[in-house]
Protein backbone atom coordinates (compact mmCIF):
# COMPACT_ATOMS: atom_id res chain seq x y z
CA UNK A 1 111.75 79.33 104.98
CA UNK A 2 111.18 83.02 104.17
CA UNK A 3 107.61 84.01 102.51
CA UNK A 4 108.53 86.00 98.98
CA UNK A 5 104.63 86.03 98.07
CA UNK A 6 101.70 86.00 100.82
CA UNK A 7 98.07 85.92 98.57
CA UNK A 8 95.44 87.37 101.05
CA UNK A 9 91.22 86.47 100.98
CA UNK A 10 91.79 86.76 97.10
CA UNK A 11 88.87 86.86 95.49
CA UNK A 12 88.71 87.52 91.69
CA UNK A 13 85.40 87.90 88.98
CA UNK A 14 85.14 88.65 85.64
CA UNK A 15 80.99 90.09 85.15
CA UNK A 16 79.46 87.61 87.09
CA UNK A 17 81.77 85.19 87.26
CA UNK A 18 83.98 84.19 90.34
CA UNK A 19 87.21 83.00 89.04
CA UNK A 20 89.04 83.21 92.41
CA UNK A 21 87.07 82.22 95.63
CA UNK A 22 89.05 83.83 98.71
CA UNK A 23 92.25 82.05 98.67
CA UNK A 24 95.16 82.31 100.80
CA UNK A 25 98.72 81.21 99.81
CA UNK A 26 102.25 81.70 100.94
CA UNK A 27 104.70 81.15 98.47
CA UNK A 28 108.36 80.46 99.55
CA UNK A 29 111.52 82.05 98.23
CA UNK A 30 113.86 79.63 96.50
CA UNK A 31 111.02 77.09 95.95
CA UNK A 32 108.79 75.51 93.03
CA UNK A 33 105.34 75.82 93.80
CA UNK A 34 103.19 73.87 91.19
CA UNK A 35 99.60 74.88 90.85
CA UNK A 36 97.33 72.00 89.00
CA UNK A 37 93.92 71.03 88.67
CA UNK A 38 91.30 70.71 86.10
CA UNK A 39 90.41 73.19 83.17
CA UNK A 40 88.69 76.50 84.78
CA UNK A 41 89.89 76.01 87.69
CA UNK A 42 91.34 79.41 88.77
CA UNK A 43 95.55 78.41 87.60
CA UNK A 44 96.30 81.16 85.34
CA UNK A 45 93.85 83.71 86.83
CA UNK A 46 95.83 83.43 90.11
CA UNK A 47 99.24 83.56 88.13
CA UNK A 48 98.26 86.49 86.27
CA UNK A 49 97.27 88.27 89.66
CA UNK A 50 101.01 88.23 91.10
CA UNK A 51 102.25 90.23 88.34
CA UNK A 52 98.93 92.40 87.37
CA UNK A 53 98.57 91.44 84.09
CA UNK A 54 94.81 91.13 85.40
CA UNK A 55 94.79 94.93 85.33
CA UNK A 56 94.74 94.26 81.54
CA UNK A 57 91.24 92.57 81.90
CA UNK A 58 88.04 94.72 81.21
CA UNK A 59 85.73 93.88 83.71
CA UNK A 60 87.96 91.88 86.03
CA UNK A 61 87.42 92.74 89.93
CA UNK A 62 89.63 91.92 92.40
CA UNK A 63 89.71 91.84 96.40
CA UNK A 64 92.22 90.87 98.86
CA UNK A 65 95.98 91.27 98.84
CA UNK A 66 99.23 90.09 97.57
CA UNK A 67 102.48 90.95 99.60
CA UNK A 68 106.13 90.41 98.61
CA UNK A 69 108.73 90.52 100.65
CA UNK A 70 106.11 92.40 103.34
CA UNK A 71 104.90 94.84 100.60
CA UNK A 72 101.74 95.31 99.04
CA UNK A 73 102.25 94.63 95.65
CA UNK A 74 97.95 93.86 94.30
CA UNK A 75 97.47 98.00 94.73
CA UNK A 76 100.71 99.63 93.76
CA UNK A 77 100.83 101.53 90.96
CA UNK A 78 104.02 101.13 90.10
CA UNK A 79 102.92 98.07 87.57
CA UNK A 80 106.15 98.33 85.16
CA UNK A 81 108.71 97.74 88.24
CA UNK A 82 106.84 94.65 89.56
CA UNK A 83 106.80 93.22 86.21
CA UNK A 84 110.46 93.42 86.26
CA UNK A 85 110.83 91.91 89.81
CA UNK A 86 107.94 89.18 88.57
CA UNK A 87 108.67 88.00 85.22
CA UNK A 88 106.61 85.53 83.05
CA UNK A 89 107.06 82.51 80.82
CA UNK A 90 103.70 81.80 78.69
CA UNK A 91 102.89 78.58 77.24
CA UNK A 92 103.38 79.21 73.81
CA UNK A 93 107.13 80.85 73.01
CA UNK A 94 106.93 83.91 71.02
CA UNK A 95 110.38 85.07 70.31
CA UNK A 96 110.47 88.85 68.78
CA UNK A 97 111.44 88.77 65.02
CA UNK A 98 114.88 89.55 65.54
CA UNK A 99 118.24 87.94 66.44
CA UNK A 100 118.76 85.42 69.77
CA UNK A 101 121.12 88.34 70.98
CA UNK A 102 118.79 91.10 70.48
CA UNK A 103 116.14 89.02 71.98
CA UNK A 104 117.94 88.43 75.48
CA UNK A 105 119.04 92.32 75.11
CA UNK A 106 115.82 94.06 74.98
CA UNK A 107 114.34 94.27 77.97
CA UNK A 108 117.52 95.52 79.76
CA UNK A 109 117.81 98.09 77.05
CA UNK A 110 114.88 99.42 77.56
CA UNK A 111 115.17 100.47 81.09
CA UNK A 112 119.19 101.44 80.84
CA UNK A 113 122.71 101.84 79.22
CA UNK A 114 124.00 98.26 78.59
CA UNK A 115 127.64 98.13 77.17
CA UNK A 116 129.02 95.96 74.97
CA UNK A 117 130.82 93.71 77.89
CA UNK A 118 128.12 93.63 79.78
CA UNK A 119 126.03 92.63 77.30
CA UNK A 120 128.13 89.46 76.09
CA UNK A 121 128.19 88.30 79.83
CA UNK A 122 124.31 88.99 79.93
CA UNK A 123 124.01 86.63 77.16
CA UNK A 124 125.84 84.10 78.07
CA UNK A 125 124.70 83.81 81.33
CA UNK A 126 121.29 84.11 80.84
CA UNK A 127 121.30 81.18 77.79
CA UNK A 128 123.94 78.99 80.20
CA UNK A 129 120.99 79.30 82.98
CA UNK A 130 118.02 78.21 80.02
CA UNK A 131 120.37 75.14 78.96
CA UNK A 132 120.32 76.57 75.41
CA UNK A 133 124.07 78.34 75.34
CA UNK A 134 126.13 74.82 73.46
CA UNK A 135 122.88 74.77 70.92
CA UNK A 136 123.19 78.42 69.87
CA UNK A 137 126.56 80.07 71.10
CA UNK A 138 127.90 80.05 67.40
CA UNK A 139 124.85 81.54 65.70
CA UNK A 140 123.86 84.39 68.15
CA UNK A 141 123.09 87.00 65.22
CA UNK A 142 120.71 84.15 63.25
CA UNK A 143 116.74 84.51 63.71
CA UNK A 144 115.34 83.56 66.63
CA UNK A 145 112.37 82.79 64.12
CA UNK A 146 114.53 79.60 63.29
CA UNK A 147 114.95 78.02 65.95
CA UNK A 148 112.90 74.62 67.24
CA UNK A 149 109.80 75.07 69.51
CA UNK A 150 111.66 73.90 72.55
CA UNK A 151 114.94 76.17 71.83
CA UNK A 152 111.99 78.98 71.55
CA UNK A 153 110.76 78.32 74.77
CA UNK A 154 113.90 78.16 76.33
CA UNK A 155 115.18 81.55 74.72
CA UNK A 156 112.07 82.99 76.32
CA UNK A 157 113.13 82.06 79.76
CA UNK A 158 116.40 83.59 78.36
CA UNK A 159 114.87 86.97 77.97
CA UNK A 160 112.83 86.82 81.00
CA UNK A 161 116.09 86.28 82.85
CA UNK A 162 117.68 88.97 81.35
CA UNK A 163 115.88 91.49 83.73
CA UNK A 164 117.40 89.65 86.80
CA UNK A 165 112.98 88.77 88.04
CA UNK A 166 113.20 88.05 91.64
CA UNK A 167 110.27 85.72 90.75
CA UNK A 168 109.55 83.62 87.64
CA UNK A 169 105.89 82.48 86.58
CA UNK A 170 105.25 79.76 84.22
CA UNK A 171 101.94 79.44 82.55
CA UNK A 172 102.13 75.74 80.83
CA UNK A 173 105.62 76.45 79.77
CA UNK A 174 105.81 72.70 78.24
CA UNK A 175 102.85 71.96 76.87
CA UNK A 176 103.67 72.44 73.41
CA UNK A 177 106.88 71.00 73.49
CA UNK A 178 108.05 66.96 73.22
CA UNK A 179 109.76 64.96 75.96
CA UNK A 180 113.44 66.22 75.67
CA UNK A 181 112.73 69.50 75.50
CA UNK A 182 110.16 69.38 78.46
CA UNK A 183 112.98 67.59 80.50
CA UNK A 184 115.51 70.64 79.05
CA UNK A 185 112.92 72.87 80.71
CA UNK A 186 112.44 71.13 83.52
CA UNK A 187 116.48 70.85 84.22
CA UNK A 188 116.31 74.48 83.98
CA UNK A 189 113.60 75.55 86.34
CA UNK A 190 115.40 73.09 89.07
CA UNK A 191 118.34 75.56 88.24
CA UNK A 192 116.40 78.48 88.59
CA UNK A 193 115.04 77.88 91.88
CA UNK A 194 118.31 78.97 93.27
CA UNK A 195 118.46 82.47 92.74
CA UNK A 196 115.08 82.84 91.76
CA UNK A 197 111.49 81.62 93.44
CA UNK A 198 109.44 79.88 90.68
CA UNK A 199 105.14 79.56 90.60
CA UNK A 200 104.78 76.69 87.93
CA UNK A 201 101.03 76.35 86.41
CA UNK A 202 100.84 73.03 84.81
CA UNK A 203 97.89 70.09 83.43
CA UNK A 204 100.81 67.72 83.80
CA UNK A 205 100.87 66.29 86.95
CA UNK A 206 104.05 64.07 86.53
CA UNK A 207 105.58 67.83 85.73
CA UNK A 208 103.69 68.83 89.13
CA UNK A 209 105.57 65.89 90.98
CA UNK A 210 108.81 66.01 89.20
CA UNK A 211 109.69 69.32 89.70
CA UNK A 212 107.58 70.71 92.41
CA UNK A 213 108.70 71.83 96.25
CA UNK A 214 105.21 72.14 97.21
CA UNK A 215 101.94 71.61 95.19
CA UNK A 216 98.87 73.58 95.38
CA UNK A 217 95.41 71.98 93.90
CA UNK A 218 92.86 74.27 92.61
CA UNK A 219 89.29 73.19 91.62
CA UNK A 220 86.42 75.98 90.61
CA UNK A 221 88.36 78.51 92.13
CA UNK A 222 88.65 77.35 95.40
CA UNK A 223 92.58 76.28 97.39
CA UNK A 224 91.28 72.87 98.07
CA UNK A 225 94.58 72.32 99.94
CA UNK A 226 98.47 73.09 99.35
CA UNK A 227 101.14 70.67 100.68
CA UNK A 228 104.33 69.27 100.26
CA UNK A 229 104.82 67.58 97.13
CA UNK A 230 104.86 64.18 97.73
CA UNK A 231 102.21 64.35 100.48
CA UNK A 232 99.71 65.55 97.33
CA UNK A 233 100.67 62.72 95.39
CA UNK A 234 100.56 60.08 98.08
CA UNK A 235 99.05 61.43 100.67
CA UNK A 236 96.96 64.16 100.54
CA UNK A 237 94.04 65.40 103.20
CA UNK A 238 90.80 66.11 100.79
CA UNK A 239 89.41 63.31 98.87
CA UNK A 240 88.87 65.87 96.01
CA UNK A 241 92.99 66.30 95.86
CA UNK A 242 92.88 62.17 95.73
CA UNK A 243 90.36 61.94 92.93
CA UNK A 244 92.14 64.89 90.91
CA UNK A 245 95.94 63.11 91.17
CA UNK A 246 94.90 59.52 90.33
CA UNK A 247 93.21 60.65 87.02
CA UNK A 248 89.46 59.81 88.22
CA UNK A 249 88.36 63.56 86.88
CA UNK A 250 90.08 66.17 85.23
């Protein structure tokens, strides 16, 4: 399989903290990569490094390096283009206060012309891909305000799609949301994985195993080990990993 991501003796510290402790990770195109393991553990630092929203961070410090496809992408400082390339789905859905159309439509129209054709394909595509397009196809100039927490979520991934990201992060994406529209989610990051190569932080480790190509356990920063999915959850080499997925800490 071809590397899209390879994560480099990271190492990342906020003041005196070590959040990161020199891991190394290749992440796959066209594959779901879950990251679990306990609270503090390092999941949404090392999510947040692959698209810089670190840089964000007062007193964050980071080492190492992050390549896609071969370039370096943890030093370039052309932030606003990688965010476009790496988009990101947070765990709570915050849709702007405007209409599901204009919501899917503003990130492309604020990097270029989009005409009215292209735009009504846009949509539609983008909502077919989130599983939302039946729910909402008649009501596309309504608030996105109004819609339920799962449709919210879902018009999120929507919007993120709408910039064509070559890779998708999702920070918890489901844990605000009930069983349906988890599975909704869950039917669409399967989807996704197609055209797009997913990094999936979750405390849900039936979510982990459900929809994960590979799994990666994290605990106190360290990459405690990264396998095939099934091999984590059955079989995995550390005895931390083994503690972690049968529930004895966490």
């Amino acid at each position: 399989m071809k590397i899209k991501l390879s994560i480099k003796n990271l190492n990342v510290s906020f003041a005196s903290a070590k959040a990161l402790k020199d891991v190394s990770l290749d992440i796959f195109e066209h594959e779901i990569l879950s990251i679990i393991g306990p609270a503090n553990s390092g999941k949404t630092t090392l999510l947040s490094t692959l698209n810089r929203m670190l840089d964000r961070v007062h007193g964050c410090v980071m080492t190492g390096g992050i390549d896609m496809d071969g370039t370096d992408i943890a030093h370039t400082t052309d932030v606003a283009a990688l965010r476009r390339r790496v988009g990101m789905v947070y765990a709570t859905p915050i849709p702007l206060p405007m209409t599901i159309r204009q919501n899917i439509l503003f990130g492309p129209k604020l990097v270029r012309r989009v005409d009215h054709d292209e735009a009504e394909a846009l949509i539609e595509k983008t909502l077919k891909a989130s599983f939302l397009w039946d729910e909402v196809k008649d009501r596309l100039d309504s608030s996105a305000l109004r819609l339920s927490g799962g449709q919210q979520q879902r018009l999120c991934i929507s919007r993120t799609l709408a910039l064509n990201p070559e890779v998708i992060l999702f920070d918890e994406p489901c844990s605000g949301l009930d069983p349906i529209s988890t599975a909704k989610v869950e039917d669409a990051m399967k989807e996704l994985k197609k055209g797009h190569t997913l990094v999936l932080v979750t405390n849900n480790t039936k979510q982990a195993a459900r929809v994960g190509d590979r799994t990666a356990f994290l605990l106190m920063g360290e990459l405690v080990e990264v396998d095939q999915t099934n091999i984590i959850f059955t079989k995995p080499s550390d005895k931390r990993t083994e503690d972690y997925v049968t529930g004895k800490f966490g």
